[in-house]
PDB file of N, CA and C in Angstrom:
ATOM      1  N   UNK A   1     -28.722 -55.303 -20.003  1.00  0.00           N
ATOM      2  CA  UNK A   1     -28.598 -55.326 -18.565  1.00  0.00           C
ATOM      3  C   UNK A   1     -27.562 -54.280 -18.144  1.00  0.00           C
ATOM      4  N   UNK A   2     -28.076 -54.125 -17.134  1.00  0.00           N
ATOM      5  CA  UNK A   2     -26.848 -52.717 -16.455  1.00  0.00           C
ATOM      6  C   UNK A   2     -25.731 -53.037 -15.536  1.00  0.00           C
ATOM      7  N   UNK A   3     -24.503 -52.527 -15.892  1.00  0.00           N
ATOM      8  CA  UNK A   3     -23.199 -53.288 -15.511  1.00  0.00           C
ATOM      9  C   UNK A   3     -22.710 -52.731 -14.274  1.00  0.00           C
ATOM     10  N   UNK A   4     -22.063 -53.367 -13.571  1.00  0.00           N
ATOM     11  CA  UNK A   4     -21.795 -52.909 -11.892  1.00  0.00           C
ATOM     12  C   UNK A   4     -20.625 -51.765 -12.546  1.00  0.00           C
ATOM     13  N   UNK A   5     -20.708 -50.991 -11.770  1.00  0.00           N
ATOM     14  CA  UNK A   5     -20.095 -49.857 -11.653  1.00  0.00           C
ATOM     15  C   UNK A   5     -18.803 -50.352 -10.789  1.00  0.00           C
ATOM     16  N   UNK A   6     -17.194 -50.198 -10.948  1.00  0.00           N
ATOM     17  CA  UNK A   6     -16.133 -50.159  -9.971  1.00  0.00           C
ATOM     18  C   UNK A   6     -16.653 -49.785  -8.393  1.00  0.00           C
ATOM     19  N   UNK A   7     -16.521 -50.186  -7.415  1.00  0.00           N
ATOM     20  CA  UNK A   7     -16.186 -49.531  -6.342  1.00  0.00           C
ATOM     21  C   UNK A   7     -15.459 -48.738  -6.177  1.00  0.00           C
ATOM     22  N   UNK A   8     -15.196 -47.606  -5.399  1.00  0.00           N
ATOM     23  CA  UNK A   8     -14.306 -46.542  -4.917  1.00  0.00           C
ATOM     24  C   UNK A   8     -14.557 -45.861  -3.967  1.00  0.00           C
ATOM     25  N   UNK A   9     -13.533 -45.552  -2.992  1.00  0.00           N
ATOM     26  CA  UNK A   9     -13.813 -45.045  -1.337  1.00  0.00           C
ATOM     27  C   UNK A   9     -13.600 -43.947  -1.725  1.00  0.00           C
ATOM     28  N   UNK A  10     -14.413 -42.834  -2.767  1.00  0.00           N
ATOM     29  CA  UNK A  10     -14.381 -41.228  -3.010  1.00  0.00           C
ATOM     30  C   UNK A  10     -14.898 -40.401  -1.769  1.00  0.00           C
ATOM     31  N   UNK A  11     -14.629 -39.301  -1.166  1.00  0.00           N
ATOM     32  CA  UNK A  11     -15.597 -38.427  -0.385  1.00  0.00           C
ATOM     33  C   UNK A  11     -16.268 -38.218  -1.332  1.00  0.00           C
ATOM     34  N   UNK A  12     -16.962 -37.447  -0.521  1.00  0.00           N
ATOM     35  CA  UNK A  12     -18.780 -37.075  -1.138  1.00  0.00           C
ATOM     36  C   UNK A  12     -18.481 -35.610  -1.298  1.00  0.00           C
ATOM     37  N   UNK A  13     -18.634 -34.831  -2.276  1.00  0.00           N
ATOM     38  CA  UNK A  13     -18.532 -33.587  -2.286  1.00  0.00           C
ATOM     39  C   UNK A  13     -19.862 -33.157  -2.168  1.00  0.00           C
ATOM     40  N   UNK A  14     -20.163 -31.733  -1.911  1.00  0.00           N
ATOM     41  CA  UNK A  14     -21.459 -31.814  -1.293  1.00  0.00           C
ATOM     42  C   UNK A  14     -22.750 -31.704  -2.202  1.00  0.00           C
ATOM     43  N   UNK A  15     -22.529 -31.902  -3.293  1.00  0.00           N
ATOM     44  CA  UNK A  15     -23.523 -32.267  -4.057  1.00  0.00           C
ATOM     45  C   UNK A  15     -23.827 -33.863  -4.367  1.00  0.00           C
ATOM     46  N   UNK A  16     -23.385 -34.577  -3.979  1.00  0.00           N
ATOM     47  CA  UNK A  16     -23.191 -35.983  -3.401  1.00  0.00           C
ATOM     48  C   UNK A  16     -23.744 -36.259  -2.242  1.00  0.00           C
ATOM     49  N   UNK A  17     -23.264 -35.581  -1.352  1.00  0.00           N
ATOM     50  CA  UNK A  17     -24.147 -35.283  -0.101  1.00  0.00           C
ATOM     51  C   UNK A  17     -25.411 -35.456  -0.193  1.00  0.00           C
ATOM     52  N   UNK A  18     -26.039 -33.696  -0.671  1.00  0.00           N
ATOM     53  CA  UNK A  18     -27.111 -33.594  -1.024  1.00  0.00           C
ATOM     54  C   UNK A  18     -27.650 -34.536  -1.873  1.00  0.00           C
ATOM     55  N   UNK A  19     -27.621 -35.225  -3.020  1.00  0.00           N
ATOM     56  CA  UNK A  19     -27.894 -36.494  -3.772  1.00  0.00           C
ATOM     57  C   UNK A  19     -28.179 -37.586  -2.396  1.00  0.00           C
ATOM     58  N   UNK A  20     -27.484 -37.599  -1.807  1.00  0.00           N
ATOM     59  CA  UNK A  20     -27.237 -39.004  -1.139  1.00  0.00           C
ATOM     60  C   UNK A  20     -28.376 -38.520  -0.081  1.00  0.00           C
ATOM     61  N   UNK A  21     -29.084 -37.462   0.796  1.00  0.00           N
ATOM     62  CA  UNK A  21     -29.615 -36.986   1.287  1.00  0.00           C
ATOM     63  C   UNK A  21     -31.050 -37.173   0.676  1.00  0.00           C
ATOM     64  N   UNK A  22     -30.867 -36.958  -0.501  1.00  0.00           N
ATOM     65  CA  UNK A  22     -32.546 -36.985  -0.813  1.00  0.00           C
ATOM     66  C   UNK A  22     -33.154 -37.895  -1.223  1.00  0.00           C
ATOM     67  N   UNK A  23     -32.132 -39.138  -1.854  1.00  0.00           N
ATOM     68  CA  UNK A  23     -32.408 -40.710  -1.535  1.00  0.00           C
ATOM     69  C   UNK A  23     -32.555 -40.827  -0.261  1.00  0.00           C
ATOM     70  N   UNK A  24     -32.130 -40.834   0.830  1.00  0.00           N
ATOM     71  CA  UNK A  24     -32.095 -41.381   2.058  1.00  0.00           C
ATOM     72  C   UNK A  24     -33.429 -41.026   2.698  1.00  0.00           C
ATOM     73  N   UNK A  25     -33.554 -39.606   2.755  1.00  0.00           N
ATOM     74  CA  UNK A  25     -35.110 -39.374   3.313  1.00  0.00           C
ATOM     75  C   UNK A  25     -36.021 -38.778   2.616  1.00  0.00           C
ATOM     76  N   UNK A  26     -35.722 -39.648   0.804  1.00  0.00           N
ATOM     77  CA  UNK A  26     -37.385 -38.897   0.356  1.00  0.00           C
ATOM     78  C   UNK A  26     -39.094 -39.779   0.688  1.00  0.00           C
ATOM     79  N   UNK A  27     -39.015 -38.972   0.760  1.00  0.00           N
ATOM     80  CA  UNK A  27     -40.554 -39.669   0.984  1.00  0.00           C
ATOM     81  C   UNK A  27     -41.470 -40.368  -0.578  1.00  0.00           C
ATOM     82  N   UNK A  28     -40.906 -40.559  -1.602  1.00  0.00           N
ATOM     83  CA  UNK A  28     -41.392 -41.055  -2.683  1.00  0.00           C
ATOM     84  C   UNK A  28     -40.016 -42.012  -3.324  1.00  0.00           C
ATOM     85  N   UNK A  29     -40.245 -42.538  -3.938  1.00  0.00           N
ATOM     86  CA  UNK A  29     -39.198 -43.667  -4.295  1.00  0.00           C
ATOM     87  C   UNK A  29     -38.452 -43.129  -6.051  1.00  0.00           C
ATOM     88  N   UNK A  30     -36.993 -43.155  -5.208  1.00  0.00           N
ATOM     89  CA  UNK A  30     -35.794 -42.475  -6.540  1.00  0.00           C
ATOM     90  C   UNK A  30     -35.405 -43.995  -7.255  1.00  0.00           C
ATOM     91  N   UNK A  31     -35.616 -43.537  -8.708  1.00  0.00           N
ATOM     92  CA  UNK A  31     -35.471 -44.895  -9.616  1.00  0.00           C
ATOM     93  C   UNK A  31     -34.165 -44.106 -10.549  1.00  0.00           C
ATOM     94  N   UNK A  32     -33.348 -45.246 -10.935  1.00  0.00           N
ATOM     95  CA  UNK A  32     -32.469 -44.827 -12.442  1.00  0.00           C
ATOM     96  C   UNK A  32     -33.595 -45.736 -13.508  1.00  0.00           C
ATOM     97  N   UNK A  33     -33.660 -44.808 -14.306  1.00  0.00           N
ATOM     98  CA  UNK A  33     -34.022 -45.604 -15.837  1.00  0.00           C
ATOM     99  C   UNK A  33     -33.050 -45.337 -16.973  1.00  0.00           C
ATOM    100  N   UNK A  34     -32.626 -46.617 -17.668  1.00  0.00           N
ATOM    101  CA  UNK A  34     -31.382 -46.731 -18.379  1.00  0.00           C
ATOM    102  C   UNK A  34     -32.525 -47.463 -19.822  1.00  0.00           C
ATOM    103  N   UNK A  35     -32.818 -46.265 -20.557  1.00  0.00           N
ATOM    104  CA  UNK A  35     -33.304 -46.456 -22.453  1.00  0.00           C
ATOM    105  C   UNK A  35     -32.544 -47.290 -23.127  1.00  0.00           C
ATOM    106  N   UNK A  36     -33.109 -47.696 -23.797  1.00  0.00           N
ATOM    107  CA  UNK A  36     -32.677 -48.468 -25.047  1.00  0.00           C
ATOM    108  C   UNK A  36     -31.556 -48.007 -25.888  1.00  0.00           C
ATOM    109  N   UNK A  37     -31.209 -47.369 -25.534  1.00  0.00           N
ATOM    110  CA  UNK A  37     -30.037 -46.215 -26.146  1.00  0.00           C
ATOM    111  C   UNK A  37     -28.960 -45.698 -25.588  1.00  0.00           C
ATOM    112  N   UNK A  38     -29.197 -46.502 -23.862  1.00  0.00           N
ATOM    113  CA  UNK A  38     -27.876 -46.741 -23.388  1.00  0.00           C
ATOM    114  C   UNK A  38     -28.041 -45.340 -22.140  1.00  0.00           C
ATOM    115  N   UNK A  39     -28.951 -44.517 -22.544  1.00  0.00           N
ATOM    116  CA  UNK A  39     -29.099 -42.866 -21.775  1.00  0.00           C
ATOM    117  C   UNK A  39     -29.478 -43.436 -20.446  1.00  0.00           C
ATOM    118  N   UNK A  40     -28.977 -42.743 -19.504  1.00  0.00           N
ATOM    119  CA  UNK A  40     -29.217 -43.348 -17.602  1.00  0.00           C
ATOM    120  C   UNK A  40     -30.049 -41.687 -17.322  1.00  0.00           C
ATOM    121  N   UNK A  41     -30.605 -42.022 -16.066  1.00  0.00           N
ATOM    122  CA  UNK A  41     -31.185 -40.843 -15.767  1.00  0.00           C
ATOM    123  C   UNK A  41     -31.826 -41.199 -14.254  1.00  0.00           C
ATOM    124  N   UNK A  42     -31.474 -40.631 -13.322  1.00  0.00           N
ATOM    125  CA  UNK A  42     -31.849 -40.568 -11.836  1.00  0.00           C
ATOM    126  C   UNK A  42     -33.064 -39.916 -11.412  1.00  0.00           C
ATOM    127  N   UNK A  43     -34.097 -40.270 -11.139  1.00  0.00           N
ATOM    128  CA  UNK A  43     -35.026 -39.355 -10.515  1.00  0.00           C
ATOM    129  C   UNK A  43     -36.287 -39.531  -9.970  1.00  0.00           C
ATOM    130  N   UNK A  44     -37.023 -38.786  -9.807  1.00  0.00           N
ATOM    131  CA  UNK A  44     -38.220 -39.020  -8.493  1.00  0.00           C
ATOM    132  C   UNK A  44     -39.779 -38.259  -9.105  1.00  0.00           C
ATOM    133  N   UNK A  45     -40.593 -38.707  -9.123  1.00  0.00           N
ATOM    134  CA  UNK A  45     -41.906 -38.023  -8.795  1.00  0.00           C
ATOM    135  C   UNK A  45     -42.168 -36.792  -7.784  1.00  0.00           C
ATOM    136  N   UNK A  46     -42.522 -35.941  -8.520  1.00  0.00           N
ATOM    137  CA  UNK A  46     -42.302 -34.789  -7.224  1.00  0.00           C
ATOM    138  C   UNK A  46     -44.078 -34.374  -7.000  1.00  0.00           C
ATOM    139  N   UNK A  47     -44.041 -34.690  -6.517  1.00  0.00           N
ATOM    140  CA  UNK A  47     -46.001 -34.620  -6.365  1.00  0.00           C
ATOM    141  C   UNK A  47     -45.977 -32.991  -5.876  1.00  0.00           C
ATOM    142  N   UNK A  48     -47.579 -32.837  -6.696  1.00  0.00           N
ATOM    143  CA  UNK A  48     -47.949 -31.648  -6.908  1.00  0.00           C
ATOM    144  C   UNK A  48     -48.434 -31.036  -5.077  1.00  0.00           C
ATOM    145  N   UNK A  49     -47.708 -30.167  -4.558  1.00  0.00           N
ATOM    146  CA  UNK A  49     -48.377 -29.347  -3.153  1.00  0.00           C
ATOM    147  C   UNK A  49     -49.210 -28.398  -3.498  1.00  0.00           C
ATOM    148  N   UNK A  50     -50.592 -28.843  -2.883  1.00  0.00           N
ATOM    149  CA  UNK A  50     -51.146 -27.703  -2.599  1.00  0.00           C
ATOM    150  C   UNK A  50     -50.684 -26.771  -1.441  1.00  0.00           C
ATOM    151  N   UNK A  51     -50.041 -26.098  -0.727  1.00  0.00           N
ATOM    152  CA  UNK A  51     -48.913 -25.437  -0.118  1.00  0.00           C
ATOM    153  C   UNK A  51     -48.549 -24.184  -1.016  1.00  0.00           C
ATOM    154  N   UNK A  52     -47.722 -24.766  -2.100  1.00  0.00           N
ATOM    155  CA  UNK A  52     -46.746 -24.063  -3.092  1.00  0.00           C
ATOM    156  C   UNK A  52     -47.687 -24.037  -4.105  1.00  0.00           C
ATOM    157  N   UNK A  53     -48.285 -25.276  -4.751  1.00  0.00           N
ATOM    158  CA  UNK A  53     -48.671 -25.396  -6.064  1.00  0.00           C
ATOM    159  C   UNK A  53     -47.568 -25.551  -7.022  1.00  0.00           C
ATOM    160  N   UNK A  54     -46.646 -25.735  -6.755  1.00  0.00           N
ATOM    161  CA  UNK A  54     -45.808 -26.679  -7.208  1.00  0.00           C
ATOM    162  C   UNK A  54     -45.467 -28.016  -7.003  1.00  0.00           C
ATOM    163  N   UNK A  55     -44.909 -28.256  -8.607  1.00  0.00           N
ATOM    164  CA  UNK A  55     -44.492 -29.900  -8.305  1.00  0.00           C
ATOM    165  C   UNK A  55     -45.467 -30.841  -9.176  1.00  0.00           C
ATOM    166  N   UNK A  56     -45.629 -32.183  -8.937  1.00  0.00           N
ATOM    167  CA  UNK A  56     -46.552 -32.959 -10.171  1.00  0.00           C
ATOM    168  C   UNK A  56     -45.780 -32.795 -11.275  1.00  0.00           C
ATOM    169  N   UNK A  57     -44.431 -33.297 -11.369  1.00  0.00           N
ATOM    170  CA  UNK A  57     -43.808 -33.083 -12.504  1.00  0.00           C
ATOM    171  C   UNK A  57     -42.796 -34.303 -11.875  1.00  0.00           C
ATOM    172  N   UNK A  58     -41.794 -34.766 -12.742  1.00  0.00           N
ATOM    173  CA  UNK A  58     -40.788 -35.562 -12.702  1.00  0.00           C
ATOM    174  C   UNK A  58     -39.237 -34.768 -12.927  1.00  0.00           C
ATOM    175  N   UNK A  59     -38.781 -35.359 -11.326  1.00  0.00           N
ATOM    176  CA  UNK A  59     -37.224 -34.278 -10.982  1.00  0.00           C
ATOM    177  C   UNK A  59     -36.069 -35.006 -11.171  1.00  0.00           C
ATOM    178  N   UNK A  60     -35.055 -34.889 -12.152  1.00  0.00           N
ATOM    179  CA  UNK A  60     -33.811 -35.357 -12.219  1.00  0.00           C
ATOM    180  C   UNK A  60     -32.883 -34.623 -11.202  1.00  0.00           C
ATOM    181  N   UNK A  61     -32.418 -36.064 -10.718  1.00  0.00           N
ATOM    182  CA  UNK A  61     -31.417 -36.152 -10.147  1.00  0.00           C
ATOM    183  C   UNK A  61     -29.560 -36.164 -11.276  1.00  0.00           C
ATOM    184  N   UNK A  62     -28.566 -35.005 -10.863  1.00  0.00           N
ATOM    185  CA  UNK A  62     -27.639 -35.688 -11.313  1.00  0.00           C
ATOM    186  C   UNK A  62     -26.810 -36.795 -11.413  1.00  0.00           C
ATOM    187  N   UNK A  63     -26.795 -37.396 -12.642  1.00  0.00           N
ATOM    188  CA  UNK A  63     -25.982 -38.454 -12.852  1.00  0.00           C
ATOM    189  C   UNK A  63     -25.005 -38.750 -12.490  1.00  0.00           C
ATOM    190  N   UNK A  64     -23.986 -37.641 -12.609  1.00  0.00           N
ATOM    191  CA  UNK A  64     -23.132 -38.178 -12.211  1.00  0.00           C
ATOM    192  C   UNK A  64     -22.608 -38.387 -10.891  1.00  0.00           C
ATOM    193  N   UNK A  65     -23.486 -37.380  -9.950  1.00  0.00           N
ATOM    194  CA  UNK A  65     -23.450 -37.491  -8.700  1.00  0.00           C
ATOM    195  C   UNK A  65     -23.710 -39.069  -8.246  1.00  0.00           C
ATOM    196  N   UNK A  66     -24.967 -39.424  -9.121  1.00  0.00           N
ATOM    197  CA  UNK A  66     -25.678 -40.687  -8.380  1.00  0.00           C
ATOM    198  C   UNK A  66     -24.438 -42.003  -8.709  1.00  0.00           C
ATOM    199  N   UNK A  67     -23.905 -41.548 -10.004  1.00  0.00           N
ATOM    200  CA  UNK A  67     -22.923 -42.840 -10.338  1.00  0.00           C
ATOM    201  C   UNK A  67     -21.848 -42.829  -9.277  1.00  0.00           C
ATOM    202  N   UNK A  68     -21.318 -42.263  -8.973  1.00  0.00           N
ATOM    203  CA  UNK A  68     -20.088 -41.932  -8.155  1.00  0.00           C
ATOM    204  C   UNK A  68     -20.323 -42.601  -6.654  1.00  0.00           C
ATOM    205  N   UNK A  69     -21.959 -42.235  -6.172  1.00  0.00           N
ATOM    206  CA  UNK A  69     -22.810 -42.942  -5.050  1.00  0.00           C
ATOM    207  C   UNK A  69     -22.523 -44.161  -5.632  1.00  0.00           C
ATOM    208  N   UNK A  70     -23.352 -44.726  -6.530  1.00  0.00           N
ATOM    209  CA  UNK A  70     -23.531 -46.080  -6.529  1.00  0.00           C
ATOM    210  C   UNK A  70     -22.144 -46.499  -6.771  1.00  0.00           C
ATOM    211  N   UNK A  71     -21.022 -46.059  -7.426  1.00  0.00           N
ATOM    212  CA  UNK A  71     -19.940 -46.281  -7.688  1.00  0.00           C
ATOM    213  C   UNK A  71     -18.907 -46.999  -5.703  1.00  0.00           C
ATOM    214  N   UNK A  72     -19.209 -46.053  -4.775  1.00  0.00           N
ATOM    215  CA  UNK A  72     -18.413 -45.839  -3.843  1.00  0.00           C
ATOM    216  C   UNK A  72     -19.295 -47.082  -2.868  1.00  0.00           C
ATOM    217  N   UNK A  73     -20.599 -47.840  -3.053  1.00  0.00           N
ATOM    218  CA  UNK A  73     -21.284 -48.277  -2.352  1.00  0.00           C
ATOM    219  C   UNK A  73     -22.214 -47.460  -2.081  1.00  0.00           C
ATOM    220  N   UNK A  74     -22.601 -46.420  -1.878  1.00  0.00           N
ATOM    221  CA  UNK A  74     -23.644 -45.687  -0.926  1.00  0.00           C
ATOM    222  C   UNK A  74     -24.871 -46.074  -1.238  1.00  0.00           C
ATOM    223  N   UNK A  75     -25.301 -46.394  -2.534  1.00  0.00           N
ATOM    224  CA  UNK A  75     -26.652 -46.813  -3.039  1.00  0.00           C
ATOM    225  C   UNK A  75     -26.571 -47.864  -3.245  1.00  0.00           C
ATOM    226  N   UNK A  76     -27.691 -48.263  -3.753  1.00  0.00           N
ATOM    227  CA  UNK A  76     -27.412 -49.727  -4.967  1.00  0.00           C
ATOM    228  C   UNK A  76     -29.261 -49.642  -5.535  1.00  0.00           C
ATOM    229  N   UNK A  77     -29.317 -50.535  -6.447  1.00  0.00           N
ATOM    230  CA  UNK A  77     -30.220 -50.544  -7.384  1.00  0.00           C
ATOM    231  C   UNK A  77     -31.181 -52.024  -6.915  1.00  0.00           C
ATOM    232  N   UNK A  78     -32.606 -51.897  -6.582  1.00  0.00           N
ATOM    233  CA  UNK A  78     -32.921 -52.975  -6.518  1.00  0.00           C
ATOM    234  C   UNK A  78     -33.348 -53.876  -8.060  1.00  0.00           C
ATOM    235  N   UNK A  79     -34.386 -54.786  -7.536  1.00  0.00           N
ATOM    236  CA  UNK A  79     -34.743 -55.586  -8.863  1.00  0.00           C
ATOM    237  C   UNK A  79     -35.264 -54.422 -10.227  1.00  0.00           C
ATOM    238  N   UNK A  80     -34.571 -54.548 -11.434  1.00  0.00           N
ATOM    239  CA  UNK A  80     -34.749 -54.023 -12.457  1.00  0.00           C
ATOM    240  C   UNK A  80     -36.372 -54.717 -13.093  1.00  0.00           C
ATOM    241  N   UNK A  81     -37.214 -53.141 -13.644  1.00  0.00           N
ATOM    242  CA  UNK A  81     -38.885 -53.917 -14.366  1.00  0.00           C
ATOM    243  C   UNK A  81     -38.411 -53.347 -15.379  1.00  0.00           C
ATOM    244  N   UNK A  82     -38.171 -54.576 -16.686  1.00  0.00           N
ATOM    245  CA  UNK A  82     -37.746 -54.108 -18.217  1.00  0.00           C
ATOM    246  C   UNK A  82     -38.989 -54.109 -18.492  1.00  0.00           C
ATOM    247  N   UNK A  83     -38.889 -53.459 -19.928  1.00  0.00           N
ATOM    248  CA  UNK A  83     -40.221 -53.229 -21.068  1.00  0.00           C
ATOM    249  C   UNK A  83     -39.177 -52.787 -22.358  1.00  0.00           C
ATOM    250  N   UNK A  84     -39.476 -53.118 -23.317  1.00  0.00           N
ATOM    251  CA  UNK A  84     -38.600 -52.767 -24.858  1.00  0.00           C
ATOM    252  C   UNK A  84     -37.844 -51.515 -24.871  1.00  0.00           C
ATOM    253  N   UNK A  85     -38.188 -50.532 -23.875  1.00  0.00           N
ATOM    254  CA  UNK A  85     -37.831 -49.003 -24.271  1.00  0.00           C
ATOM    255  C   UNK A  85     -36.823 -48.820 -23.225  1.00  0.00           C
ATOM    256  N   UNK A  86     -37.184 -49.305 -22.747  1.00  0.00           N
ATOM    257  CA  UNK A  86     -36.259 -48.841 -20.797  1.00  0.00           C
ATOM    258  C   UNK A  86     -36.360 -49.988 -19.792  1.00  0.00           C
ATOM    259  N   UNK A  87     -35.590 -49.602 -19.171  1.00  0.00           N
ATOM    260  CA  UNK A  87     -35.741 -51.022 -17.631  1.00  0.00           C
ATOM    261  C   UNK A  87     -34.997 -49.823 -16.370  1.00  0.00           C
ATOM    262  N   UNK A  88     -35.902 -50.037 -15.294  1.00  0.00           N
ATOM    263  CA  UNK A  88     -36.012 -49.439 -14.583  1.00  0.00           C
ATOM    264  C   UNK A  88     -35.495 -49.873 -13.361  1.00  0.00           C
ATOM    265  N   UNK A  89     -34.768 -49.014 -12.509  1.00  0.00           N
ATOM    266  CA  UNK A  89     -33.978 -49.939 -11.327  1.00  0.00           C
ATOM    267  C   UNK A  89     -35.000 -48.770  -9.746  1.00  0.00           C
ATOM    268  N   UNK A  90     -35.262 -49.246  -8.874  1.00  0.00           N
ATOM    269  CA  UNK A  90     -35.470 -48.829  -7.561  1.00  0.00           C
ATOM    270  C   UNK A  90     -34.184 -48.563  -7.461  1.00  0.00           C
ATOM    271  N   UNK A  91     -34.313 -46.987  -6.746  1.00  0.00           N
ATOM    272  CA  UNK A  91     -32.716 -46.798  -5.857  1.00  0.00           C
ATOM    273  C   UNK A  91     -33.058 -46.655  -4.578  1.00  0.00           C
ATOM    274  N   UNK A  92     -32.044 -47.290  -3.668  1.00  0.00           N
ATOM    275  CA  UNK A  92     -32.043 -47.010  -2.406  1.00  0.00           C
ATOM    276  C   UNK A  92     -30.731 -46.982  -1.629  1.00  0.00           C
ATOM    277  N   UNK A  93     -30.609 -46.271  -0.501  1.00  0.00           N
ATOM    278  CA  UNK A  93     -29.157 -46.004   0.091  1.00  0.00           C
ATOM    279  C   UNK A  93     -28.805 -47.517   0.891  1.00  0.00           C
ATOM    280  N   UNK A  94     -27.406 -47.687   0.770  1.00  0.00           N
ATOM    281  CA  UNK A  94     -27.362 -48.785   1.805  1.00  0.00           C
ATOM    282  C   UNK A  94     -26.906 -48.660   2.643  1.00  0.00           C
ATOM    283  N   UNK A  95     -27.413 -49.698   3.666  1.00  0.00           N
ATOM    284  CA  UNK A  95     -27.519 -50.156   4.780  1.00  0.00           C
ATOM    285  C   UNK A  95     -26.529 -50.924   5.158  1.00  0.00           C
ATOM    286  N   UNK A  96     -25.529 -49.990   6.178  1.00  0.00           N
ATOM    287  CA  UNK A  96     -24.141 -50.697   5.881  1.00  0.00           C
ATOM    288  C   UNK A  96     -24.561 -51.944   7.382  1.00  0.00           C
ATOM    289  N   UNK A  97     -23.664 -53.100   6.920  1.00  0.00           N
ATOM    290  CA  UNK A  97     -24.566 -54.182   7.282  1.00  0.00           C
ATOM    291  C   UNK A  97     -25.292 -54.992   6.887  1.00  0.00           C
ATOM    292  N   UNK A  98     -26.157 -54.848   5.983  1.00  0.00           N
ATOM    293  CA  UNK A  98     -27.030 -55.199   5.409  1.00  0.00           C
ATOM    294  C   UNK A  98     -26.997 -55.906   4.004  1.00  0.00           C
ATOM    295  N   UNK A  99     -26.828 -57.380   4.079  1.00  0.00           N
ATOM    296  CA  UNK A  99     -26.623 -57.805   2.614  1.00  0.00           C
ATOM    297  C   UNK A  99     -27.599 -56.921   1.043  1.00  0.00           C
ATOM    298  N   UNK A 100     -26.475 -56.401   0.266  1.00  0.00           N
ATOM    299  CA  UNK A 100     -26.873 -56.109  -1.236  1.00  0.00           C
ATOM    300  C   UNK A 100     -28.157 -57.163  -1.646  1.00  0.00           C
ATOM    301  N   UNK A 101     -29.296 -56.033  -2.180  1.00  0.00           N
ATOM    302  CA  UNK A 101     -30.280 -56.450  -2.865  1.00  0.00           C
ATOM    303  C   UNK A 101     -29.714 -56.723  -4.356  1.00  0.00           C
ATOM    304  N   UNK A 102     -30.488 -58.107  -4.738  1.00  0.00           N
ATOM    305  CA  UNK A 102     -30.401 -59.098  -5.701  1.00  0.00           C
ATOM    306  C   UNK A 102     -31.822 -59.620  -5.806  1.00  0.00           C
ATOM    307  N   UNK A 103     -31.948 -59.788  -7.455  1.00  0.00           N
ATOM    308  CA  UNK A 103     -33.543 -60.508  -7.958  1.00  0.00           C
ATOM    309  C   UNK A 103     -33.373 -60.506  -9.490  1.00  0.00           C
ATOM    310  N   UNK A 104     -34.285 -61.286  -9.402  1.00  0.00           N
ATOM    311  CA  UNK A 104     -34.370 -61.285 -11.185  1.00  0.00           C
ATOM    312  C   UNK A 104     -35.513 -60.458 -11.556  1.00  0.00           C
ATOM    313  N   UNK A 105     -34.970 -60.240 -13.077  1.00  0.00           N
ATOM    314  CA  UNK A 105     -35.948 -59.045 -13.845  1.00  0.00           C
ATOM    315  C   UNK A 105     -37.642 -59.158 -13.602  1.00  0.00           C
ATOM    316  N   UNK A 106     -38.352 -58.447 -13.897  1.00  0.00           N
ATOM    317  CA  UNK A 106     -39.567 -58.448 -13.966  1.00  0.00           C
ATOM    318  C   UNK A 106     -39.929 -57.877 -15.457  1.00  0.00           C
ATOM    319  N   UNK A 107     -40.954 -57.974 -15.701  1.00  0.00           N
ATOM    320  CA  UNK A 107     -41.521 -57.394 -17.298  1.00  0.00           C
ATOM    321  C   UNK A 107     -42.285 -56.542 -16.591  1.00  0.00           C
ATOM    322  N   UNK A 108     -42.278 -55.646 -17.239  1.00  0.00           N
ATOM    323  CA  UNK A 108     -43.336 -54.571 -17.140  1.00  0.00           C
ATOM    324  C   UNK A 108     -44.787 -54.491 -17.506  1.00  0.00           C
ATOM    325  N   UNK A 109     -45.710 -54.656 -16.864  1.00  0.00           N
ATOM    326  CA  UNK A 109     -47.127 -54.825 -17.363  1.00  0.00           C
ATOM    327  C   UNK A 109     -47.758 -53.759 -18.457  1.00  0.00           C
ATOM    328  N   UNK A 110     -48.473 -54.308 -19.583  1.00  0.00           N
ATOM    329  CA  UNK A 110     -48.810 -53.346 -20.849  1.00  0.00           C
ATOM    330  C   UNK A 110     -49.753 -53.522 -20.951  1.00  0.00           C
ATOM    331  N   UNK A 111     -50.609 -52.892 -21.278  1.00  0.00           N
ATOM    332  CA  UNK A 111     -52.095 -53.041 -21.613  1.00  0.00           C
ATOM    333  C   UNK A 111     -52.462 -53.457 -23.545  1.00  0.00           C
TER     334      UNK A 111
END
């Protein structure tokens, strides 16, 4: 299970910003997945544009940016879906106001 991070009232330097920016208005949903091996990793589905023709690939977000977020409040992690290899958290910015999301685990469906 993944352990609460300290609180801390840090500014946001602006790569924090930007982090905290592209959680807030992406249009596809930013997850941390934390391996069996302890490795964390922030990031999003970046669907393929026909526009650019880029994209359809999977975009990391920095870590340590995102810890420092979730560290200070700005994010938080919803209900975690484990499976043997990884367990996966929804990220989303919070909603100051707004009671912290809480749930219990889910399993991950396998074929």
């Amino acid at each position: 299970m993944l352990q609460s991070l300290p609180r801390s009232p840090a500014a946001l330097g602006p790569g924090g910003a930007e982090v905290l920016r592209l959680i807030t208005v992406q249009r596809v949903p930013v997850c941390l997945t934390v391996h069996a091996n302890g490795r964390r990793r922030y990031g999003y589905w970046q669907p393929l544009s026909s526009e650019t023709g880029r994209g359809g690939c999977y975009v990391a977000l920095p870590t340590d940016e995102c810890d420092v977020l979730h560290a200070a409040g700005r994010i938080e992690l919803g209900d975690p879906v484990m499976d043997p290899a990884k367990t996966t958290y929804p990220v989303r910015p919070v909603v100051r106001g707004a009671p912290s999301a809480t749930g219990t685990p889910r399993q991950a469906l396998t074929a």
